[in-house]
Protein backbone atom coordinates (compact mmCIF):
# COMPACT_ATOMS: atom_id res chain seq x y z
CA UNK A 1 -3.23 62.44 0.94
CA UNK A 2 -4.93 59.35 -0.10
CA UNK A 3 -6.11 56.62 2.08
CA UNK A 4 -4.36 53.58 2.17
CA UNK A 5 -7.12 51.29 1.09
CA UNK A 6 -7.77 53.18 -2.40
CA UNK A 7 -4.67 52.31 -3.68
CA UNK A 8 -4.15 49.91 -6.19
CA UNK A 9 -1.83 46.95 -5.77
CA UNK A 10 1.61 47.15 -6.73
CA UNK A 11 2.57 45.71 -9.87
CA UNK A 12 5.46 43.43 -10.32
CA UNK A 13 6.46 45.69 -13.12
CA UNK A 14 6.03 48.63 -14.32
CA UNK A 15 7.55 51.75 -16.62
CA UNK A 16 6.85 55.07 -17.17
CA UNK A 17 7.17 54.99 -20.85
CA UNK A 18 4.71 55.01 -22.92
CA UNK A 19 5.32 53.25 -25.42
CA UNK A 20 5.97 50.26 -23.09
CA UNK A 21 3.96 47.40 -23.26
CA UNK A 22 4.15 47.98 -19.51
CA UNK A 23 3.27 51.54 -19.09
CA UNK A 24 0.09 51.68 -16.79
CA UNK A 25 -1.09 55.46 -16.05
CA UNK A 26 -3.55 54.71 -13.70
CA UNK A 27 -0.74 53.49 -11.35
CA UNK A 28 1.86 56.01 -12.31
CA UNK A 29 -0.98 59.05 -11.17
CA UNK A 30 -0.34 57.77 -7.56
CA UNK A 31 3.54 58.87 -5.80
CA UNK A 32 5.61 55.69 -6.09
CA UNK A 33 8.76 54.76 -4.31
CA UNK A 34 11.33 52.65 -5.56
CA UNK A 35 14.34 51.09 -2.78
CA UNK A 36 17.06 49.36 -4.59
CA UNK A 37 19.81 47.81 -2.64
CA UNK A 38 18.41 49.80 0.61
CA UNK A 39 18.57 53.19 -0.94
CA UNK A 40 15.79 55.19 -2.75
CA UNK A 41 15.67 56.23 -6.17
CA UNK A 42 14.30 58.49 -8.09
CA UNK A 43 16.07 57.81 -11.49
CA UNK A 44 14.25 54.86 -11.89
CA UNK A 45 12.47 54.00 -15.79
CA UNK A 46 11.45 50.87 -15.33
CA UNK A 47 11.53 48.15 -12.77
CA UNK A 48 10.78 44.46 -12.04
CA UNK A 49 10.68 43.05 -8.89
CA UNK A 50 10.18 39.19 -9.71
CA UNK A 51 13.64 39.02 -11.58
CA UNK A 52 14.99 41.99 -9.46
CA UNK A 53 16.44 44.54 -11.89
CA UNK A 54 15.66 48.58 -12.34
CA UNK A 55 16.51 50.28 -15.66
CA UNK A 56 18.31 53.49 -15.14
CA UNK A 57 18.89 56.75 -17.89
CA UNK A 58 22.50 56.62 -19.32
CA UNK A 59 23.56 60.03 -18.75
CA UNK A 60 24.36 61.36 -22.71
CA UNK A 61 23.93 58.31 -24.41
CA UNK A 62 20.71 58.14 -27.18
CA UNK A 63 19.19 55.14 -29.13
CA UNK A 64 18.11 56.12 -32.58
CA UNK A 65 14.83 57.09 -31.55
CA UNK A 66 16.61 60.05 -29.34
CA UNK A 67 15.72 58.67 -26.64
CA UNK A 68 18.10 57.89 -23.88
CA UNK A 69 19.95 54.80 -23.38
CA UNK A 70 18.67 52.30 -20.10
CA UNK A 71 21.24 50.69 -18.05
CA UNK A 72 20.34 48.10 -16.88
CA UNK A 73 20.99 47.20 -13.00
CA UNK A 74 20.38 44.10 -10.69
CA UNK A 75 19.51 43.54 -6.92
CA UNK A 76 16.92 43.74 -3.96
CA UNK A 77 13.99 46.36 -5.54
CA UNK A 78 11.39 47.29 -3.25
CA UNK A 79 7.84 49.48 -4.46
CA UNK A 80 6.13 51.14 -2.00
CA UNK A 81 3.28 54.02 -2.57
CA UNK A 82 4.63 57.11 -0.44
C-alpha cells in the first residue's frame, strides 16, 4: 500500500477518458474513491467537485463515436484515495 504522503493531491476534476482534456494518468494509476450523495461509486467517468456533478455510462445508449452515452448527475461528490 502506498504511504499517505506520496500521493498526489486530489484534483477538482478529473476523467478517465482519454481523449479528455481532463484525463490525467498519473492520478488515475493510484485507487480512487468517488462518494456521491453518501454512497460510493464505482460507475463513475468523470467528476467535478467545484460544480458538484459525476458523469455516469448510459446503459445501451452510443454517441457516434460508439462510445457510450454520459448522464449526467448532480449533488454532494466526495474523492478520496482508498
Amino acid at each position: 500500500m502506498t504511504d499517505k504522503t506520496d500521493l498526489p493531491a486530489i484534483p477538482d476534476h478529473l476523467s478517465i477518458n482519454p481523449r479528455s482534456k481532463f484525463y490525467n494518468e498519473e492520478i488515475l494509476q493510484h485507487d480512487i474513491g468517488v462518494r456521491f450523495k453518501g454512497k460510493e461509486r464505482n460507475d463513475v467517468e468523470e467528476y467535478c467537485i467545484s460544480e458538484g456533478w459525476i458523469k455516469t455510462a448510459a446503459p445501451k445508449a452510443l454517441d457516434r463515436f460508439g462510445q457510450p452515452m454520459l448522464i449526467k448527475s448532480k449533488g454532494e461528490v466526495e474523492v478520496f484515495f482508498r
